[in-house]
PDB file of N, CA and C in Angstrom:
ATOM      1  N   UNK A   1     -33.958   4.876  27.195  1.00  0.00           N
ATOM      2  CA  UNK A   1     -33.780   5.856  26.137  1.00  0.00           C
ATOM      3  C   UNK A   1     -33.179   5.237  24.874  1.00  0.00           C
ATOM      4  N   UNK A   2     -32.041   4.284  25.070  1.00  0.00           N
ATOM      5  CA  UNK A   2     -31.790   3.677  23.924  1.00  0.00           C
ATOM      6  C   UNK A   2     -32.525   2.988  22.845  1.00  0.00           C
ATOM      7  N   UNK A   3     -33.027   2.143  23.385  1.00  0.00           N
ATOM      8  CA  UNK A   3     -34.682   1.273  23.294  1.00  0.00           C
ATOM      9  C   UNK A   3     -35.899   2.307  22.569  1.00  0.00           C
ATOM     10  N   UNK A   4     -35.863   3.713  22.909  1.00  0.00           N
ATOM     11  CA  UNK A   4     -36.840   4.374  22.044  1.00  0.00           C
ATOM     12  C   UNK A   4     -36.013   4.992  21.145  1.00  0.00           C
ATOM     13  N   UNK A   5     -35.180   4.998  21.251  1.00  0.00           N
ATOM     14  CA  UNK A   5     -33.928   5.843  19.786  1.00  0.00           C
ATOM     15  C   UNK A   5     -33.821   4.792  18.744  1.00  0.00           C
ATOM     16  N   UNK A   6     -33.944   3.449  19.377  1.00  0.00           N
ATOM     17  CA  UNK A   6     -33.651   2.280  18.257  1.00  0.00           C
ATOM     18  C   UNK A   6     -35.311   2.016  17.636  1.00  0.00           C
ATOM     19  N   UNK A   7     -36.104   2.153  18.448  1.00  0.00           N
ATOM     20  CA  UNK A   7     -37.467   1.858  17.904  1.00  0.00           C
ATOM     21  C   UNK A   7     -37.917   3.134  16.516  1.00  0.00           C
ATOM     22  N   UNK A   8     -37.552   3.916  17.288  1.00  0.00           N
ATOM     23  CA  UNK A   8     -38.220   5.462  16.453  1.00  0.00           C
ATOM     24  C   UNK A   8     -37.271   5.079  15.022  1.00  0.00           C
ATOM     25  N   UNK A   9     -36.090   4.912  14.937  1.00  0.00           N
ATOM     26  CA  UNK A   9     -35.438   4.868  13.896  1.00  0.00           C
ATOM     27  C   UNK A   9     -35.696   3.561  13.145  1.00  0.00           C
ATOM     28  N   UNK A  10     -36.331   2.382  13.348  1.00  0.00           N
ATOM     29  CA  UNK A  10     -36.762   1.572  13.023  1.00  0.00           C
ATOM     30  C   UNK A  10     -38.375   1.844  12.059  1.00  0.00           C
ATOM     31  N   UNK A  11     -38.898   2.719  13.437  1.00  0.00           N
ATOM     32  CA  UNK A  11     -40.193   3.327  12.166  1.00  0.00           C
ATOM     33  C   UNK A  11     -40.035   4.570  11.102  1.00  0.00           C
ATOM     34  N   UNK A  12     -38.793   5.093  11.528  1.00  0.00           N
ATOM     35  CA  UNK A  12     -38.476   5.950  10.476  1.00  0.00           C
ATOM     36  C   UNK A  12     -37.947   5.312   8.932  1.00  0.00           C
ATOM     37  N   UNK A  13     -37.364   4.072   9.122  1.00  0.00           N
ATOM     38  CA  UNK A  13     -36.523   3.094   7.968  1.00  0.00           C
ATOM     39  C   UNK A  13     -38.118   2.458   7.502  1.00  0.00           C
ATOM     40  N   UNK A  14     -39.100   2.448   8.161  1.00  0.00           N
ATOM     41  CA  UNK A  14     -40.102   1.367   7.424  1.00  0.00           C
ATOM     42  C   UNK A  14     -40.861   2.589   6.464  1.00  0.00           C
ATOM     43  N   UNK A  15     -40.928   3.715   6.594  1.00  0.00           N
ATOM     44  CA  UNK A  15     -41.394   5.015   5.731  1.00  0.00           C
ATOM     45  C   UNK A  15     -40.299   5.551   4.780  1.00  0.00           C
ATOM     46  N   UNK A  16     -39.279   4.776   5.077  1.00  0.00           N
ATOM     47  CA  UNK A  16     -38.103   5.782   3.947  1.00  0.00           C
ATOM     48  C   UNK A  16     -37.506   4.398   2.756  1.00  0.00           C
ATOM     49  N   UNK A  17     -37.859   4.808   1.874  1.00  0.00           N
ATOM     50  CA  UNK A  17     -37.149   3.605   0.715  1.00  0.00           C
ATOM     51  C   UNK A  17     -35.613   3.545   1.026  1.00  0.00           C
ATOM     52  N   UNK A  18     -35.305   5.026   0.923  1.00  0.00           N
ATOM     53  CA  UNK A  18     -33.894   4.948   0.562  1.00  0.00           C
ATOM     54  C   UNK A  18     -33.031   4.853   1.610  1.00  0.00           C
ATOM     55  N   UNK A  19     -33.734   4.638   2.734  1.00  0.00           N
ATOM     56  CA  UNK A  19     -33.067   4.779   4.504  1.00  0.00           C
ATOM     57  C   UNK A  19     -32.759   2.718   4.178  1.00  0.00           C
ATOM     58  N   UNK A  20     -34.353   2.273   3.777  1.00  0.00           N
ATOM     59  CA  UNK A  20     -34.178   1.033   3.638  1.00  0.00           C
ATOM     60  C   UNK A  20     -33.295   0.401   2.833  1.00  0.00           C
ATOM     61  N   UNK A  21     -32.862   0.965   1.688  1.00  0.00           N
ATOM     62  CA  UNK A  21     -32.334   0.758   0.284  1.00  0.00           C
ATOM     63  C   UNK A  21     -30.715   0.766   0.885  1.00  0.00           C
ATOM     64  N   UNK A  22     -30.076   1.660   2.038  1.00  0.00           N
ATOM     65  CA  UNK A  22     -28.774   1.748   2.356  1.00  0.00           C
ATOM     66  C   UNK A  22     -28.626   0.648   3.673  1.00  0.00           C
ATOM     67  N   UNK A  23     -30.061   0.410   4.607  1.00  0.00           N
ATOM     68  CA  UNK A  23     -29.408  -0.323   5.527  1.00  0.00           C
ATOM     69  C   UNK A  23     -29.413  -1.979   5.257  1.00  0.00           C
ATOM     70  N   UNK A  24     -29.964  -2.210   3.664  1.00  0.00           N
ATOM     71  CA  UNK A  24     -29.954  -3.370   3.138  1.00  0.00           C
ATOM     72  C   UNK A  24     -28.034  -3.866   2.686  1.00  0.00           C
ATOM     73  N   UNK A  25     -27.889  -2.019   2.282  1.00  0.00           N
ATOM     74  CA  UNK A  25     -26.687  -2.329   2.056  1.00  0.00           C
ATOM     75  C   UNK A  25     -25.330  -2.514   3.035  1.00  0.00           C
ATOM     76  N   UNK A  26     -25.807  -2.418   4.023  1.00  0.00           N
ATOM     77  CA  UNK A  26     -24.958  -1.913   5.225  1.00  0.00           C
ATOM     78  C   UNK A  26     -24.194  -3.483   5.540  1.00  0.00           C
ATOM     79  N   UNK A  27     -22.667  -3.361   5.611  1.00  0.00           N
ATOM     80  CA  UNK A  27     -21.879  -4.928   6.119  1.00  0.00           C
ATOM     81  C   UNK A  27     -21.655  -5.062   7.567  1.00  0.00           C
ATOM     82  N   UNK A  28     -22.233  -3.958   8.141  1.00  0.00           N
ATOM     83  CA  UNK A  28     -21.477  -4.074   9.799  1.00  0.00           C
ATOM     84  C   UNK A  28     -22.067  -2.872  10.502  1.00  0.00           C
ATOM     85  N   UNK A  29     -22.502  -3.362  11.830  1.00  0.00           N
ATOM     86  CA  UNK A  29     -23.368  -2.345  12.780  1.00  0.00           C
ATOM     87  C   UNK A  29     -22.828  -1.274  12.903  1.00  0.00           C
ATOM     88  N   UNK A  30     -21.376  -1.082  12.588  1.00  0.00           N
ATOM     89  CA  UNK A  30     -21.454   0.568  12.615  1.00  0.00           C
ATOM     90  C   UNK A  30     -21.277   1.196  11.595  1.00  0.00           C
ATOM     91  N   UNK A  31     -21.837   0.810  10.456  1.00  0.00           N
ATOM     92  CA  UNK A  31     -22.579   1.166   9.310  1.00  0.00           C
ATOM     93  C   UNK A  31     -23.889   1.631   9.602  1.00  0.00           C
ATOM     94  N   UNK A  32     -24.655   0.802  10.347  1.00  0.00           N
ATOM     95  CA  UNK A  32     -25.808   0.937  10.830  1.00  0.00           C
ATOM     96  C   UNK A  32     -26.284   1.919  11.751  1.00  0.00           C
ATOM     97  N   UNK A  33     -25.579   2.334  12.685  1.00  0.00           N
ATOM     98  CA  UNK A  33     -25.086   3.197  13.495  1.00  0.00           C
ATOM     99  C   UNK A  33     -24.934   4.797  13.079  1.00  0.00           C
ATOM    100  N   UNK A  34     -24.267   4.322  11.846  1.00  0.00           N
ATOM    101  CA  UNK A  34     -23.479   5.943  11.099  1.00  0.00           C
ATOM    102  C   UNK A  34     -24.785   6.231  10.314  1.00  0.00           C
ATOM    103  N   UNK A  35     -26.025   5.419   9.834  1.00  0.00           N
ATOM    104  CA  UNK A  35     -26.974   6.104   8.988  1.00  0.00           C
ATOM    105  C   UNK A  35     -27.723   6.066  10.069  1.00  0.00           C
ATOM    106  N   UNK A  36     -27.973   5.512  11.364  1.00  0.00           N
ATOM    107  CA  UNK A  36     -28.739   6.263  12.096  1.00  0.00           C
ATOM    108  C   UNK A  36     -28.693   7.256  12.924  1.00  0.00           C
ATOM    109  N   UNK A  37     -27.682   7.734  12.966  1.00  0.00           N
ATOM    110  CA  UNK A  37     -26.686   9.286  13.490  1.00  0.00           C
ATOM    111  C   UNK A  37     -27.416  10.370  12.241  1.00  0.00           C
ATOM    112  N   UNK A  38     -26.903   9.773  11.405  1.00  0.00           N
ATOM    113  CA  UNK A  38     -27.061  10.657   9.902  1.00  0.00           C
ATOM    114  C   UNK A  38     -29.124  11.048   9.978  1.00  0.00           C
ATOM    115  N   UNK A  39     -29.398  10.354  10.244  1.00  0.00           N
ATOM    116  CA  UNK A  39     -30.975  10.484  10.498  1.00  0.00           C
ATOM    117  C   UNK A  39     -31.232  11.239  11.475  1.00  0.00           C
ATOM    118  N   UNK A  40     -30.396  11.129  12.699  1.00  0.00           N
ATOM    119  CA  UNK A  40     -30.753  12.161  14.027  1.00  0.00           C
ATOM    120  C   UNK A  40     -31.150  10.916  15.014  1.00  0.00           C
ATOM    121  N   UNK A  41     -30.829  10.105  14.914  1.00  0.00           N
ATOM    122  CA  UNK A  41     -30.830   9.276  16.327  1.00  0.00           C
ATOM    123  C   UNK A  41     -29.716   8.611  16.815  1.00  0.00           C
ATOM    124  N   UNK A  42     -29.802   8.172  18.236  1.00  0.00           N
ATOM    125  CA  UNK A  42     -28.568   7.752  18.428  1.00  0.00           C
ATOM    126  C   UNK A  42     -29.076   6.399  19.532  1.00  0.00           C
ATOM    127  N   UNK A  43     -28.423   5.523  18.499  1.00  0.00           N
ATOM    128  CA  UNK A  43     -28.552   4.152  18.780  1.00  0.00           C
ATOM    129  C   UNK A  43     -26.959   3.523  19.235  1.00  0.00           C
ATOM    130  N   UNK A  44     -26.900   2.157  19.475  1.00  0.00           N
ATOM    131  CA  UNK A  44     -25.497   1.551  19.709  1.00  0.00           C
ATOM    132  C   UNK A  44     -25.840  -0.008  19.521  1.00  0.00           C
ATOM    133  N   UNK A  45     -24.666  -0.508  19.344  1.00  0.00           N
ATOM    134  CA  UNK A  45     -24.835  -2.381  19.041  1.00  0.00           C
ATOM    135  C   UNK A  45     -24.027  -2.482  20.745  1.00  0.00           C
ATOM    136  N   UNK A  46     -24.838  -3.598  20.911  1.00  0.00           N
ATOM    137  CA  UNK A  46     -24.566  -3.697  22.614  1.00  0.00           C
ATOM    138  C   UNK A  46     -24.061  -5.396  22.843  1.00  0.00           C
ATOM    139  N   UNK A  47     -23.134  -5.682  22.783  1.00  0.00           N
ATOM    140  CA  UNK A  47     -22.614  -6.956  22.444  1.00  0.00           C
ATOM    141  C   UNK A  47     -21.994  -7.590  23.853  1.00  0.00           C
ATOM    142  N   UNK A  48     -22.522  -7.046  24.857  1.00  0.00           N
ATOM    143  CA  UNK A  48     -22.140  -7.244  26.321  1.00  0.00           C
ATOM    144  C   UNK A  48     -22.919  -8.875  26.685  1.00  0.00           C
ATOM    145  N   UNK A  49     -23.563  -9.225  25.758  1.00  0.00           N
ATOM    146  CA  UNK A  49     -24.803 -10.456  26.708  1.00  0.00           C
ATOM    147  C   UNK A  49     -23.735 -11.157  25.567  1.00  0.00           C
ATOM    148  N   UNK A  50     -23.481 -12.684  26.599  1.00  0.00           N
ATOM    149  CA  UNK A  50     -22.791 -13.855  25.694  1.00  0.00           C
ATOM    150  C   UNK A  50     -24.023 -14.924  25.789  1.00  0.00           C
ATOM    151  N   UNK A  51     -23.725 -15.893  24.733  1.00  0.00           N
ATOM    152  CA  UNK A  51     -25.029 -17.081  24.706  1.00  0.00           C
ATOM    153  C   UNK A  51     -24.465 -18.086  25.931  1.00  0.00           C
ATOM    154  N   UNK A  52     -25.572 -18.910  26.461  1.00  0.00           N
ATOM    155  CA  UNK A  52     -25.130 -19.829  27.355  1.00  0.00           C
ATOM    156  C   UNK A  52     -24.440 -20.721  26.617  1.00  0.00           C
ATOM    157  N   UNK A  53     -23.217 -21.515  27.481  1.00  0.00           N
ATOM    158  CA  UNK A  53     -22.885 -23.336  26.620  1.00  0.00           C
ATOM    159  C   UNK A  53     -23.802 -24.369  26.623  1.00  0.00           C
ATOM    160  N   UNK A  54     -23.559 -24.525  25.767  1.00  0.00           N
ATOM    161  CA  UNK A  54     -24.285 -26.223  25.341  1.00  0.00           C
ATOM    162  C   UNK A  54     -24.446 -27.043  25.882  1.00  0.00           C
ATOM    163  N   UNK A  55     -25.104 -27.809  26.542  1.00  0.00           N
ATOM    164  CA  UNK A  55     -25.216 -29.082  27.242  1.00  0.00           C
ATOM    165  C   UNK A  55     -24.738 -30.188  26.729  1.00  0.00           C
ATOM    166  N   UNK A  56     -24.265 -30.899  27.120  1.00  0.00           N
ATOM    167  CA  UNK A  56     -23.712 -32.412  26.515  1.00  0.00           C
ATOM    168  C   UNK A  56     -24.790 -32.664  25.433  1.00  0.00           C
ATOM    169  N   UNK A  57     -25.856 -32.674  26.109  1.00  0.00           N
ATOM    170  CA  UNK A  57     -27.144 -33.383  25.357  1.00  0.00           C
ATOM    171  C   UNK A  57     -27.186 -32.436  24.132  1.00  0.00           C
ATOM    172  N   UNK A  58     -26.876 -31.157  24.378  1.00  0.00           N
ATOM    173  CA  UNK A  58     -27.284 -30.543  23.442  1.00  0.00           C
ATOM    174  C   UNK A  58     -26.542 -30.642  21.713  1.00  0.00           C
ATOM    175  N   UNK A  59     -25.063 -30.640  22.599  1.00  0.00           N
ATOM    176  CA  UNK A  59     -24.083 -30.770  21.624  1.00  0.00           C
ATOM    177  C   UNK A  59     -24.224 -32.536  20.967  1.00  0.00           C
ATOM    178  N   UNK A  60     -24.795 -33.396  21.699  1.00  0.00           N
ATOM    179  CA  UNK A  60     -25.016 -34.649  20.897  1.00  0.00           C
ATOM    180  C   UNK A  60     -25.909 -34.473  19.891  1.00  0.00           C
ATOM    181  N   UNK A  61     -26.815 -33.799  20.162  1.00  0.00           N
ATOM    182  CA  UNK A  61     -28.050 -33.685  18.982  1.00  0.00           C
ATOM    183  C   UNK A  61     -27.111 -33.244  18.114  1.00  0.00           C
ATOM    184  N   UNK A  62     -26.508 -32.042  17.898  1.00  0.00           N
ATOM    185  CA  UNK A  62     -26.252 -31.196  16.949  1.00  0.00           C
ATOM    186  C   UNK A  62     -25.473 -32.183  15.942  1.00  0.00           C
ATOM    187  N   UNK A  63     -24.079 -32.899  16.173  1.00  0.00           N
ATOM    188  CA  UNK A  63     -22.996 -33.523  15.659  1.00  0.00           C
ATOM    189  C   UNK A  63     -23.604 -34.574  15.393  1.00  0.00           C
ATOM    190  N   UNK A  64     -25.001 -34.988  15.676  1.00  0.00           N
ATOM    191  CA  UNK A  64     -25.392 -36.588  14.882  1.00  0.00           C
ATOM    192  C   UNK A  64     -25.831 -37.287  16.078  1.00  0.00           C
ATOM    193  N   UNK A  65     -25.472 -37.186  16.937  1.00  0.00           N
ATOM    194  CA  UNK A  65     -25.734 -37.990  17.902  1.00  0.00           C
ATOM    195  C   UNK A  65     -27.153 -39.003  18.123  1.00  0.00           C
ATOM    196  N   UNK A  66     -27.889 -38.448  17.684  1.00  0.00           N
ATOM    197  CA  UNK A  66     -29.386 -38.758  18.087  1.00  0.00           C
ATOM    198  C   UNK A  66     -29.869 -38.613  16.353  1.00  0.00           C
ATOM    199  N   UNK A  67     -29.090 -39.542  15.750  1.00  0.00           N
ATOM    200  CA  UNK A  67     -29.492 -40.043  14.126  1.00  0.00           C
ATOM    201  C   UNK A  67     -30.294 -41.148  14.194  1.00  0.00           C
ATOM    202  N   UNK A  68     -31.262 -40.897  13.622  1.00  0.00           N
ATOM    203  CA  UNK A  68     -31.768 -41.939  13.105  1.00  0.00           C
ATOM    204  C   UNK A  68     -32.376 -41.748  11.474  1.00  0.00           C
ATOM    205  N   UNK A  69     -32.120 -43.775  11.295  1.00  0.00           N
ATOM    206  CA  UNK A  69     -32.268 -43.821   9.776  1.00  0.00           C
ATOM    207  C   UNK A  69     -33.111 -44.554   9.496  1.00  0.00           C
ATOM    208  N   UNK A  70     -34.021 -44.780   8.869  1.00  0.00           N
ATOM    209  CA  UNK A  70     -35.286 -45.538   8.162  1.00  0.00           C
ATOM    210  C   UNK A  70     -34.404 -46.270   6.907  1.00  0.00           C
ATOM    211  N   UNK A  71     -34.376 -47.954   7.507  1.00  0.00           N
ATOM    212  CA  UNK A  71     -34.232 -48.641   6.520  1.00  0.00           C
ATOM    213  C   UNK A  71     -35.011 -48.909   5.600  1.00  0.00           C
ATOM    214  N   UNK A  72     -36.769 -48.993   5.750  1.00  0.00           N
ATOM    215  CA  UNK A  72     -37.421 -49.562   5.430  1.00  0.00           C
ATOM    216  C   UNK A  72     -37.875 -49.126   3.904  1.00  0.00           C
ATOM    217  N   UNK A  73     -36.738 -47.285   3.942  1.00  0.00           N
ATOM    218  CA  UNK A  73     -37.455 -47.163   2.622  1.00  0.00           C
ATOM    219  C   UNK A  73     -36.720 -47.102   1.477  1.00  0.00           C
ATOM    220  N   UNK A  74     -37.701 -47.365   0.337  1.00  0.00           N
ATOM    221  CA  UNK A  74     -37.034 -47.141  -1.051  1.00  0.00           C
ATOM    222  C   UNK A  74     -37.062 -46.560  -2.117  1.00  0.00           C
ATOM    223  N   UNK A  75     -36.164 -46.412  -2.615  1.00  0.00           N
ATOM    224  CA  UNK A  75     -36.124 -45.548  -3.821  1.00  0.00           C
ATOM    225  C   UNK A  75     -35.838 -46.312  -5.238  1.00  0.00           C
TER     226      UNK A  75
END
């Protein structure tokens, strides 16, 4: 049910300028929340799922690890 309250209000914002025009302006999901109440649906930000950690490998890529530099060229 959530999932079709968030969809429907999603196609309701792609037909409304001014639905679009406020959730452009919106700083924080329950901003987002409060104009989709205000519309007649009832949605929620669901912040229960965390991202997995990083793998060693992963975190080497990121910080440089796996740099490489082309001497060969010039400027």
């Amino acid at each position: 049910m959530p999932d079709e309250q968030f969809q429907a209000f999603l196609k309701t914002a792609q037909s409304d300028p001014s639905l679009q025009r406020a959730l452009r302006e919106a700083t924080s999901s329950d901003e987002v929340i409060t104009l989709a109440q205000e519309a007649g649906f009832t949605i929620q930000a669901d912040f229960t799922t965390t991202p997995s950690p990083l793998s060693d490998e992963e975190l080497e890529g990121i910080d440089g690890g796996n740099c490489v530099t082309a001497s060969w060229f010039k400027i």
